[in-house]
N, C-alpha and C. Protein backbone atom coordinates (compact mmCIF):
# COMPACT_ATOMS: atom_id res chain seq x y z
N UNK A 1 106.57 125.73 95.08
CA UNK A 1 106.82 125.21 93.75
C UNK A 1 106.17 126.08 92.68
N UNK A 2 105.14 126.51 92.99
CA UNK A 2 104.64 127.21 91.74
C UNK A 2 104.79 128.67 92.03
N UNK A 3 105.41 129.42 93.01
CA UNK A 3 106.18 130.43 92.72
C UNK A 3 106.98 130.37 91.84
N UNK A 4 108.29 129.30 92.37
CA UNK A 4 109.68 129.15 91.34
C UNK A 4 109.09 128.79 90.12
N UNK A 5 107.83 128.50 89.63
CA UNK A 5 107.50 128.12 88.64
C UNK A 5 107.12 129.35 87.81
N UNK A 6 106.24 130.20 88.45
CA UNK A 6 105.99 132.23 87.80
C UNK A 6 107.18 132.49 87.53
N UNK A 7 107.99 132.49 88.64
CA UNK A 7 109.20 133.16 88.41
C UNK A 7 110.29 132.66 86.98
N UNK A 8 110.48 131.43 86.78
CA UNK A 8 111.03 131.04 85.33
C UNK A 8 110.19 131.88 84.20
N UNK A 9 108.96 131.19 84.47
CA UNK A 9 108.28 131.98 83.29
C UNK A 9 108.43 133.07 83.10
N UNK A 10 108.84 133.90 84.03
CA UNK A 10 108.49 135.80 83.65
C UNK A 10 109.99 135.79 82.99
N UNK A 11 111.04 135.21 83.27
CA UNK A 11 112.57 135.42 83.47
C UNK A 11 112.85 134.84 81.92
N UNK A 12 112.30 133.59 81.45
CA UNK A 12 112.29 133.08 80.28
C UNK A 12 112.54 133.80 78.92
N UNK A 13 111.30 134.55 78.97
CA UNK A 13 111.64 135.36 77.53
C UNK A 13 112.83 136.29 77.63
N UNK A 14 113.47 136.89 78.51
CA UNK A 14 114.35 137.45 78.72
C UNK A 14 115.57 136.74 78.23
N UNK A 15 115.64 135.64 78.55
CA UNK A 15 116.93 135.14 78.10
C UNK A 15 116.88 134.43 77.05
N UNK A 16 115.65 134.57 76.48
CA UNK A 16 115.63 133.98 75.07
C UNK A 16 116.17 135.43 73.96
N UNK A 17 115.97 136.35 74.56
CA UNK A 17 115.75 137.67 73.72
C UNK A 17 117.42 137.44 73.71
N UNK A 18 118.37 137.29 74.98
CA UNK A 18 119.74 137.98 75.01
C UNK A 18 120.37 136.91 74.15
N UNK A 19 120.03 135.62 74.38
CA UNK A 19 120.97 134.92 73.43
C UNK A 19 120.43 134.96 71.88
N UNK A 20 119.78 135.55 71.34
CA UNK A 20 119.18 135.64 70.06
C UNK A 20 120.21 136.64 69.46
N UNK A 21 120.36 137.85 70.89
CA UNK A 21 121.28 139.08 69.83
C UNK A 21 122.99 138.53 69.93
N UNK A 22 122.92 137.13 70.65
CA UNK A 22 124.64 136.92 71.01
C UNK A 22 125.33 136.75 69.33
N UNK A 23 123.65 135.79 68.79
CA UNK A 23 124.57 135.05 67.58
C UNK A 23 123.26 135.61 66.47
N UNK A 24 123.57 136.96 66.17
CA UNK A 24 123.02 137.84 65.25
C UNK A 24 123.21 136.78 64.01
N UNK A 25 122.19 136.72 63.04
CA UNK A 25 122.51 135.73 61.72
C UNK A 25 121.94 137.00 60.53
N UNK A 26 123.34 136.89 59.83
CA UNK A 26 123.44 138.43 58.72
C UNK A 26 121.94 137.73 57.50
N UNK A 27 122.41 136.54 57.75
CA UNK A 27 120.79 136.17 56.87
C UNK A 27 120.02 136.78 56.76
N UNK A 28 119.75 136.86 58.48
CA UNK A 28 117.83 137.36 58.59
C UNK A 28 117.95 138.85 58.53
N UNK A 29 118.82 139.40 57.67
CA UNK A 29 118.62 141.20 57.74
C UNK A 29 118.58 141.79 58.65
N UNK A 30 119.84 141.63 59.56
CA UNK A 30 120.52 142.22 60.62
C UNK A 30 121.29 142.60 59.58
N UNK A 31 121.99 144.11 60.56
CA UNK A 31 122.79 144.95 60.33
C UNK A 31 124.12 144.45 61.65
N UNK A 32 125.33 143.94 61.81
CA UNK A 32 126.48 143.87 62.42
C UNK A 32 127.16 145.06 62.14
N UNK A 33 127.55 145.83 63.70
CA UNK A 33 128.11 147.08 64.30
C UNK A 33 129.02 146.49 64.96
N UNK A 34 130.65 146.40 65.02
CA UNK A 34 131.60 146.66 65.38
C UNK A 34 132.23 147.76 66.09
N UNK A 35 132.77 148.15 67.08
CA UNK A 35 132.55 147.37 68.35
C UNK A 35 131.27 147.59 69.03
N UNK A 36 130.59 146.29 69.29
CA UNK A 36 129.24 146.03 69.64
C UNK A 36 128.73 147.42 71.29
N UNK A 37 129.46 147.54 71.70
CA UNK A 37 129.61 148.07 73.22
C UNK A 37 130.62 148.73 73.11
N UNK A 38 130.14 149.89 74.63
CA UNK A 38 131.44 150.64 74.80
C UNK A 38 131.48 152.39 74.45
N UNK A 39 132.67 153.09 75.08
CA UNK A 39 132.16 154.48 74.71
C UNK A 39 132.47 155.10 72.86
N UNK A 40 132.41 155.72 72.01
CA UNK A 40 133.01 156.33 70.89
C UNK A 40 133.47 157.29 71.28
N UNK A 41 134.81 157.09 71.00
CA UNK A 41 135.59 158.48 71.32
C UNK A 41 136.25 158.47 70.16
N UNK A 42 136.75 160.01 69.94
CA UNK A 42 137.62 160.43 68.34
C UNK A 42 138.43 159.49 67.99
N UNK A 43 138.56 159.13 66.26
CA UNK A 43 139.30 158.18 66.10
C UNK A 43 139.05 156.89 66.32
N UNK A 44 137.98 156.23 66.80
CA UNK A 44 136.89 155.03 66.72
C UNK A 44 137.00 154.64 65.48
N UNK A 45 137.09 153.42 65.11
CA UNK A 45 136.88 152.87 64.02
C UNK A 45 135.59 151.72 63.74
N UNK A 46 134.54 152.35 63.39
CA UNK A 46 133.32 151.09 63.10
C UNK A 46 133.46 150.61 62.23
N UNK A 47 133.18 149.41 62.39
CA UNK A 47 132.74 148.72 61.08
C UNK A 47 131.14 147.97 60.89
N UNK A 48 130.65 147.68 59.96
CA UNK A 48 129.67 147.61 59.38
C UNK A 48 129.45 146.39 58.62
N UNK A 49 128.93 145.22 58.91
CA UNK A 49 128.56 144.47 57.91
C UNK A 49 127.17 144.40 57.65
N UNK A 50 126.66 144.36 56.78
CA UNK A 50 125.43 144.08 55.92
C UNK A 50 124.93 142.79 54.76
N UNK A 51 123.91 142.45 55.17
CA UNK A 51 123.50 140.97 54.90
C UNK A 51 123.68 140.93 53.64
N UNK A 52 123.45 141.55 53.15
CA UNK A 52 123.56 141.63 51.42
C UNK A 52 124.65 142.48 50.95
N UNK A 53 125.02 142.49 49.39
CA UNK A 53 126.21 142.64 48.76
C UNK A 53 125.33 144.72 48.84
N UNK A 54 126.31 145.72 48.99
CA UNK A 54 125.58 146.83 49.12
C UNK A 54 126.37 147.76 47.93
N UNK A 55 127.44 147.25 47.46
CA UNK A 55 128.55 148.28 46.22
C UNK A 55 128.44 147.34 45.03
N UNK A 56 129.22 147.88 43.99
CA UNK A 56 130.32 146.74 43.36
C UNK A 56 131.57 146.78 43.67
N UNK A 57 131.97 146.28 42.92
CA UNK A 57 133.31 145.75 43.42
C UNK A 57 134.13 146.65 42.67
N UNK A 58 134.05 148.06 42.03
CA UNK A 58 134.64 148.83 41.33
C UNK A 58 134.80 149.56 42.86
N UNK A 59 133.98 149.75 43.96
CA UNK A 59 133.90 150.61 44.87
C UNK A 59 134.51 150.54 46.34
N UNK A 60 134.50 149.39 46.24
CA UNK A 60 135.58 148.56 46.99
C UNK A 60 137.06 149.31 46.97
N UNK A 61 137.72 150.22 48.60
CA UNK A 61 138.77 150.79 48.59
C UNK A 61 138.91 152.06 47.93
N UNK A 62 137.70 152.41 47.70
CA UNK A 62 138.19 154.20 47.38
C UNK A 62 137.19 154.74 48.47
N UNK A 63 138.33 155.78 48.90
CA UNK A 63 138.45 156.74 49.62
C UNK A 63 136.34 158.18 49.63
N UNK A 64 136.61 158.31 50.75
CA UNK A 64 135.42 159.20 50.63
C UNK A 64 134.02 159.06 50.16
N UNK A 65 133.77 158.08 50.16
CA UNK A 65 132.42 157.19 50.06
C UNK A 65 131.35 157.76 50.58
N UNK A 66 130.21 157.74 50.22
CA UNK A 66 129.08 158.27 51.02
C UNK A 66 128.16 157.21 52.47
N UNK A 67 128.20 157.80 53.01
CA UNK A 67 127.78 157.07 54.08
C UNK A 67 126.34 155.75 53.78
N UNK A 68 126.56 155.22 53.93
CA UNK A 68 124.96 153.98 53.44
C UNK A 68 123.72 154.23 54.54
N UNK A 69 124.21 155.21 55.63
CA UNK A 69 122.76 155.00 56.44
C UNK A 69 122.98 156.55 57.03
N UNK A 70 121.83 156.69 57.93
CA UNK A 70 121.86 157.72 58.74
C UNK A 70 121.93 157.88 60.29
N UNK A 71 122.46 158.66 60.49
CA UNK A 71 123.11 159.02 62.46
C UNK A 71 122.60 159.64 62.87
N UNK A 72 122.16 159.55 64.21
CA UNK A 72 121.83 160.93 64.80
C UNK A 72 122.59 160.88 66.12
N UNK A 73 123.46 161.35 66.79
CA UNK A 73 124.10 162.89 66.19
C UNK A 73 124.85 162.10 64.75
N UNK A 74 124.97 163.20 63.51
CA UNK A 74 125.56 162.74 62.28
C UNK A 74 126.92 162.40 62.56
N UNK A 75 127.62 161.44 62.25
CA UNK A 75 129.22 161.01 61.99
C UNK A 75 129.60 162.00 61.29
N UNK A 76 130.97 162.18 61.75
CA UNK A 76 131.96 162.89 61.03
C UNK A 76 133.13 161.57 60.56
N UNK A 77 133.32 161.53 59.77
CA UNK A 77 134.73 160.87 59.02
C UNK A 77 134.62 160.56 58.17
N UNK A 78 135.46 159.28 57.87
CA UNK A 78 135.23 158.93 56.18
C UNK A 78 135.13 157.44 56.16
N UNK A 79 133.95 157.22 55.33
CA UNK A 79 133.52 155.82 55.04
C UNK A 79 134.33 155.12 53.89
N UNK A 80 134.88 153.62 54.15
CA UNK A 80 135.59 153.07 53.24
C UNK A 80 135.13 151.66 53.18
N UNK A 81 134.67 151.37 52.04
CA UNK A 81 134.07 150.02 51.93
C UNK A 81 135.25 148.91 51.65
N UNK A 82 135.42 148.01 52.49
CA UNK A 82 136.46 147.06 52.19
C UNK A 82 135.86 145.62 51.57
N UNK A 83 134.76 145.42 51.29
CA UNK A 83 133.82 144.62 50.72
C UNK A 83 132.44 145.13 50.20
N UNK A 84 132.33 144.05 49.76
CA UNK A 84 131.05 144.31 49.20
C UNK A 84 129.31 144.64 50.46
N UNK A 85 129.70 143.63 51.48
CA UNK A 85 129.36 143.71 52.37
C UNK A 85 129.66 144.64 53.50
């Protein structure tokens, strides 16, 4: 009994950690990456939401935008804000 009992405990925080990132809340100043998983290959399309409003709304849909963060290896393409977020 108090094996199976160590054993929850060590296993516990673990699955507290995975369901925390299931339901990311843009509130608490998380950054949401689209598609979450998976390989990037050419022609990938990310998307990006951010907890807070990051343009105006003049900026919204034009073309060639500057990127809002940094990569390493750097992205190549072109950033297009479809919200404010």
């Amino acid at each position: 009994m108090k094996f199976t009992l160590i054993i929850l405990l060590c296993i516990l925080p673990c699955i507290s950690r995975s369901a925390d990132t299931e339901h990311l809340d843009l509130n608490g100043g998380g950054v949401l990456v689209e598609p979450t998983s998976g390989e990037l290959k050419p022609g990938t399309v990310l998307t990006f939401t951010f907890p807070t409003a990051m343009i105006g709304p003049a900026s919204i849909d034009i073309p060639n935008q500057p990127f809002p963060f940094v990569s390493q290896p750097e992205l190549e393409g072109e950033f297009l804000w479809k919200s404010q977020t």
